[in-house]
C-alpha atoms as a PDB file:
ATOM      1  CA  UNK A   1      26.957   5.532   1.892  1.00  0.00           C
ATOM      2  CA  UNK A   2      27.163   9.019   3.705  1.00  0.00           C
ATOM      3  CA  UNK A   3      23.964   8.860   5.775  1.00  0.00           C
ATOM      4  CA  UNK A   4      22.056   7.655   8.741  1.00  0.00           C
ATOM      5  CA  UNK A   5      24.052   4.386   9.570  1.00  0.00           C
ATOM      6  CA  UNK A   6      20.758   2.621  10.304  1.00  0.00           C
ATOM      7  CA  UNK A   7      19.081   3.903   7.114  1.00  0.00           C
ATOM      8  CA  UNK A   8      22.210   2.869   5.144  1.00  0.00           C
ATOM      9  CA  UNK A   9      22.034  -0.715   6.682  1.00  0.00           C
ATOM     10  CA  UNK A  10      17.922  -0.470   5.914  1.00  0.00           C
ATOM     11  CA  UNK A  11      18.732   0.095   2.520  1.00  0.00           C
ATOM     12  CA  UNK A  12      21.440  -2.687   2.142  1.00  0.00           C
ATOM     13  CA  UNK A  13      18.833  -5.159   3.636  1.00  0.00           C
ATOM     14  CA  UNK A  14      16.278  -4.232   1.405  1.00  0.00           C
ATOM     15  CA  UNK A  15      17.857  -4.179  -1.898  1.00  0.00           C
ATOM     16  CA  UNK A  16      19.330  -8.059  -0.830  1.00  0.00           C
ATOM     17  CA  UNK A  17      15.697  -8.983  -0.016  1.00  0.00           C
ATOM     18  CA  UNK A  18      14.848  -7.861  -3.420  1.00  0.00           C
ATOM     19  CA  UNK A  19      17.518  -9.186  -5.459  1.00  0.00           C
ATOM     20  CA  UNK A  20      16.430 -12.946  -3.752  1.00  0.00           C
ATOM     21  CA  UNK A  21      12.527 -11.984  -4.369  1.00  0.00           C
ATOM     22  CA  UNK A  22      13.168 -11.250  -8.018  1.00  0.00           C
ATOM     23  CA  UNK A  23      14.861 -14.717  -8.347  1.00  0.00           C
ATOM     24  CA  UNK A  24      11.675 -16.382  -6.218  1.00  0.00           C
ATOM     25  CA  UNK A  25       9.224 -15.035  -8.310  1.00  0.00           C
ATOM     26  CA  UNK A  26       6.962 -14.633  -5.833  1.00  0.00           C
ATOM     27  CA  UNK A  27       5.106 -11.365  -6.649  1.00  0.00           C
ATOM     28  CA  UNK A  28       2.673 -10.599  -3.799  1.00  0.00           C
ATOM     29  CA  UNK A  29       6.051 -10.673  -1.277  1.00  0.00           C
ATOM     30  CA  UNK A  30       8.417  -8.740  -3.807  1.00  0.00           C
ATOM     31  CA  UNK A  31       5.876  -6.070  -4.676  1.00  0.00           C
ATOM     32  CA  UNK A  32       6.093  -5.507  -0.745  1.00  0.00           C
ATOM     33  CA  UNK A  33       9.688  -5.157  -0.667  1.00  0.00           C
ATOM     34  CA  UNK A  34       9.933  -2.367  -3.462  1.00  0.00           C
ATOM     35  CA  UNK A  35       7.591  -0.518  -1.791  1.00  0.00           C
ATOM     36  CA  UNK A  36       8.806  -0.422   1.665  1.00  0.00           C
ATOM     37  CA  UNK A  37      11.990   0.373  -0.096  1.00  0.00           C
ATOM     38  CA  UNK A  38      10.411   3.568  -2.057  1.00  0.00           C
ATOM     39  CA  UNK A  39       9.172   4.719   1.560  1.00  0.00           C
ATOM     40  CA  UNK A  40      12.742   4.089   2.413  1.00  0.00           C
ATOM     41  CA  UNK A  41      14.040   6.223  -0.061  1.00  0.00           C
ATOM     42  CA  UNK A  42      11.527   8.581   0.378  1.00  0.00           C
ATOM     43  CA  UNK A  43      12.318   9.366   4.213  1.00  0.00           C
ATOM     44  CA  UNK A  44      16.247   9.276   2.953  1.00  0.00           C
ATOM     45  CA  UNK A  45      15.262  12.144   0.754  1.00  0.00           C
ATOM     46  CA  UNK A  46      16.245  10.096  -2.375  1.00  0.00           C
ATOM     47  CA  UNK A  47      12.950  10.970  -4.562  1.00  0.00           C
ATOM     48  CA  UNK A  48      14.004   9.838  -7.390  1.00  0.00           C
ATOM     49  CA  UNK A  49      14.858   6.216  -5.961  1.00  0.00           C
ATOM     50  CA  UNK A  50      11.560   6.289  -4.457  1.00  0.00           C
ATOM     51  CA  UNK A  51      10.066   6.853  -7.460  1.00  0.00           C
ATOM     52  CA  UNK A  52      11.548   4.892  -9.664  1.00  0.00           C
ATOM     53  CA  UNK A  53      10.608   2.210  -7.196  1.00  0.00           C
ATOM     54  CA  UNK A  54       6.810   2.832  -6.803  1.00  0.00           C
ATOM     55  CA  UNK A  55       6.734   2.876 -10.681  1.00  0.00           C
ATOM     56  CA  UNK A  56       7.536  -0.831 -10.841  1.00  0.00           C
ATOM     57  CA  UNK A  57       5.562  -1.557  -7.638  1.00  0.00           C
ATOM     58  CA  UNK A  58       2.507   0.184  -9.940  1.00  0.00           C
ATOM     59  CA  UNK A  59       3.623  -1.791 -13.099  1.00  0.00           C
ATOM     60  CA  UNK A  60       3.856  -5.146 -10.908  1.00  0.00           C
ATOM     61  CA  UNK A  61       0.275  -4.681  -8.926  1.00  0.00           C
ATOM     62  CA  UNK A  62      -1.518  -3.324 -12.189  1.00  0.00           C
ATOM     63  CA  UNK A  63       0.023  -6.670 -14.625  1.00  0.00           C
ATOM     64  CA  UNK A  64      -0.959  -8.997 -11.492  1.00  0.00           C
ATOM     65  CA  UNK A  65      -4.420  -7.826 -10.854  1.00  0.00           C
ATOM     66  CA  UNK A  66      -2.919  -7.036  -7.500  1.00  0.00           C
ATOM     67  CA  UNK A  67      -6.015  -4.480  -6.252  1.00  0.00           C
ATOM     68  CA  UNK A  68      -4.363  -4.131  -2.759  1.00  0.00           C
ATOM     69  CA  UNK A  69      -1.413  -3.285  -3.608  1.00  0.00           C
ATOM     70  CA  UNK A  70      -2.042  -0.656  -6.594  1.00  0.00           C
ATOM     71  CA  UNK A  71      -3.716   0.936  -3.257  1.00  0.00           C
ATOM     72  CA  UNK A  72      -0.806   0.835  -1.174  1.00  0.00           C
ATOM     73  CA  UNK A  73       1.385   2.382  -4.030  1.00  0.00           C
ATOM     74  CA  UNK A  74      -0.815   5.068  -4.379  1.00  0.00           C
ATOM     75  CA  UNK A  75      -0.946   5.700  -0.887  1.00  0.00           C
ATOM     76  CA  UNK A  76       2.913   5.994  -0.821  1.00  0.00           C
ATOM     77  CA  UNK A  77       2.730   7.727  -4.231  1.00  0.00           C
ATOM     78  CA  UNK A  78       0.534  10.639  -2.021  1.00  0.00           C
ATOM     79  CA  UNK A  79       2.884  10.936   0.782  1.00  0.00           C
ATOM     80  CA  UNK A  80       5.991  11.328  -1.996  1.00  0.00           C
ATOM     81  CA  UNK A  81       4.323  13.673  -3.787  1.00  0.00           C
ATOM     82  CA  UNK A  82       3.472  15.422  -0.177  1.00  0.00           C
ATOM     83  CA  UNK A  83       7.174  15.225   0.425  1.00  0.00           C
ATOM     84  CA  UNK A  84       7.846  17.144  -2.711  1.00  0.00           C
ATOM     85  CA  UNK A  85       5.449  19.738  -2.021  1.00  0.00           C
ATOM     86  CA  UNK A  86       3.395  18.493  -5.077  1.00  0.00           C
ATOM     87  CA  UNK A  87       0.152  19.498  -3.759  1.00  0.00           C
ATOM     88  CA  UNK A  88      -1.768  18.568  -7.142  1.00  0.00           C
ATOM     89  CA  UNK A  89       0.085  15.281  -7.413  1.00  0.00           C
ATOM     90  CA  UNK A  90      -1.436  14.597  -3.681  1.00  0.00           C
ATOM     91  CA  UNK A  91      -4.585  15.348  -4.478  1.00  0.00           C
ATOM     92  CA  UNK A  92      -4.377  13.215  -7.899  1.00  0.00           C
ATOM     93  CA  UNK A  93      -2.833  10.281  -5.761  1.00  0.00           C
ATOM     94  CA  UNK A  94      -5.324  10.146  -2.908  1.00  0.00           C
ATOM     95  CA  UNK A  95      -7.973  10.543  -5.101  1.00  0.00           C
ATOM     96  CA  UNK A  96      -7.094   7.486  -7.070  1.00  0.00           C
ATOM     97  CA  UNK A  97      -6.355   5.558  -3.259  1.00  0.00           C
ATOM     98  CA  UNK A  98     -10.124   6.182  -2.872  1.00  0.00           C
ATOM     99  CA  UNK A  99     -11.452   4.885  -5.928  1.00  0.00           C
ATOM    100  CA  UNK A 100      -9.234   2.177  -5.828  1.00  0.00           C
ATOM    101  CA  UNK A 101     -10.580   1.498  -2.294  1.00  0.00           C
ATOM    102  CA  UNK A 102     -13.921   1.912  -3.598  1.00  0.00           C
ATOM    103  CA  UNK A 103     -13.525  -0.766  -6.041  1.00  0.00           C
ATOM    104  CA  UNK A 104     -13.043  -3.251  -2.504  1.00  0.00           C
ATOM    105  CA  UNK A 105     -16.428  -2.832  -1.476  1.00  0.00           C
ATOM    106  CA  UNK A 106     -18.966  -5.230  -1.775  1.00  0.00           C
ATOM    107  CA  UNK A 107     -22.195  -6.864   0.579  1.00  0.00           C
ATOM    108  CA  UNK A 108     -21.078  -8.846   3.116  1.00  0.00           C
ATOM    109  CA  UNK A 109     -22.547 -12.445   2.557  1.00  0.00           C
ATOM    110  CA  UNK A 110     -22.043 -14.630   5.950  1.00  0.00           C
ATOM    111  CA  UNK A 111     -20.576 -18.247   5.140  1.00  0.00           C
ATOM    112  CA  UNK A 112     -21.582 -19.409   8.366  1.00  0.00           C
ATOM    113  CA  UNK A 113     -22.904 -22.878   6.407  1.00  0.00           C
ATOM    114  CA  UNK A 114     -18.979 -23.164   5.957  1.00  0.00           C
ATOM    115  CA  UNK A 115     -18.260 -23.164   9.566  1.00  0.00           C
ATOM    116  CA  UNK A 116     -16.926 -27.357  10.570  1.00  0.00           C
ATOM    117  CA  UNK A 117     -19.226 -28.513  13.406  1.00  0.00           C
ATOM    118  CA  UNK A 118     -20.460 -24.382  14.059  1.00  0.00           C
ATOM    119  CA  UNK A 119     -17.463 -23.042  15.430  1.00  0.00           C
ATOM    120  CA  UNK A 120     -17.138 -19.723  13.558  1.00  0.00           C
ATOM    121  CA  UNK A 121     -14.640 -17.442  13.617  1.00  0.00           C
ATOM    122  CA  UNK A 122     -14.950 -14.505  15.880  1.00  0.00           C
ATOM    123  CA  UNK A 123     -15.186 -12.180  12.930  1.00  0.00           C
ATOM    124  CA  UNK A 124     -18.388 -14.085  11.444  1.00  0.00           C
ATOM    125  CA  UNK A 125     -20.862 -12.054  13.098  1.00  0.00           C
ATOM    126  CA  UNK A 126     -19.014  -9.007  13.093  1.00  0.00           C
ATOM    127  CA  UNK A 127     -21.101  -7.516   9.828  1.00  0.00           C
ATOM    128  CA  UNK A 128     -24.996  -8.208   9.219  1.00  0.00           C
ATOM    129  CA  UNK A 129     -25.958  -9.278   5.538  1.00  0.00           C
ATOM    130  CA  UNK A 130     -25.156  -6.838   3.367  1.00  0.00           C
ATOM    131  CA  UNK A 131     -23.552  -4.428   4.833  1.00  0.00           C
ATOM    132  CA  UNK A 132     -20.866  -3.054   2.615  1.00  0.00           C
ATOM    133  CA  UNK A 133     -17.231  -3.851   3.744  1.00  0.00           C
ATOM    134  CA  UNK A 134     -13.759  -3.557   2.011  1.00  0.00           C
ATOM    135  CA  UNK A 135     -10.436  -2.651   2.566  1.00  0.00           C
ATOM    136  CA  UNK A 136     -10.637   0.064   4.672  1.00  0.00           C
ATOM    137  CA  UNK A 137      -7.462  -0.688   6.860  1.00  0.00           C
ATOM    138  CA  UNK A 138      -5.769   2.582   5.546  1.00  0.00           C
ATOM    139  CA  UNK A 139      -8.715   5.066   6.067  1.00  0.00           C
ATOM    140  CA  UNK A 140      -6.999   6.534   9.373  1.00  0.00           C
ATOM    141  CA  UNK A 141      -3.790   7.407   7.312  1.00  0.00           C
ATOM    142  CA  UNK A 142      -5.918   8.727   4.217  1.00  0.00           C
ATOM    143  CA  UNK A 143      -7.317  10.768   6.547  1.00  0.00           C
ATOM    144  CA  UNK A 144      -3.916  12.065   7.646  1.00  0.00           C
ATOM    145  CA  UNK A 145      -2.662  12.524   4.313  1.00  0.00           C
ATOM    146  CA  UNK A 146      -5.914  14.804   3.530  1.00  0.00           C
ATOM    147  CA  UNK A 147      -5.376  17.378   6.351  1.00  0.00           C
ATOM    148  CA  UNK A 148      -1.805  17.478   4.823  1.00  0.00           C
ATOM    149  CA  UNK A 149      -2.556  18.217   1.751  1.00  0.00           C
ATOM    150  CA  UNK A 150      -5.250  20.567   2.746  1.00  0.00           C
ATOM    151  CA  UNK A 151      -2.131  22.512   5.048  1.00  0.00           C
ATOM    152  CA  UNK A 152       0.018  22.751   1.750  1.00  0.00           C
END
């Protein structure tokens, strides 16, 4: 393959993994697998790979309802477009991670009535009543991708 031996074996792996997924048909995991393989391909310096990838990623999450994942494609869509010193495209991409985000929130509403014989999970009284939460996991690394944009 002509490149770094590891990546080359990465790449092998994945595109088995993916092969197999596409015969499970089991979305949520195989949506996963293309686009670890577009970040992949992105640090290999093999755009259009990368791209081509998070298109069907996007096509698969959008078709599926798959809200978590249409942000994680973005997200990766940001730091390709970052990669190709496409400062607009960044912008456009993180933009859309946030509203996508956005779309996550909601009140928290406690189901500790659904907790067998009151043993909660730890998390339970982590939020008050309507606080909003979401999927916020990736705020650190939008962050990130912001100042980088803003350095282009």
């Amino acid at each position: 393959m002509g490149g770094v031996p590891y990546f080359d074996l990465s790449a092998e792996h994945h595109d088995l993994a993916i092969r197999s997924l596409r015969l499970s048909g089991q979305l949520w995991i195989l949506i996963e697998a293309i686009v670890s393989r577009a970040l992949l391909n992105r640090v290999r310096m093999r755009m259009q790979d990368a791209e081509a990838d998070l298109s069907e990623a996007e096509m698969i999450a959008t078709r599926s309802s798959m809200l978590l994942w249409q942000i994680e494609t973005a997200l990766e869509r940001t730091s390709l477009a970052l990669a190709l010193n496409d400062r607009d495209q960044a912008k456009k991409q993180l933009s859309k991670t946030r509203e996508l985000v956005k779309k996550t929130e909601k009140p928290w509403e406690s189901r500790l009535y659904e907790c067998p014989d009151g043993h909660c999970p730890e998390y339970a009284s982590v939020f008050t009543k309507g606080e909003i939460v979401g999927y916020h996991c990736r705020n650190d690394e939008i962050e990130a991708l912001q100042r980088q944009i803003d350095l282009l």
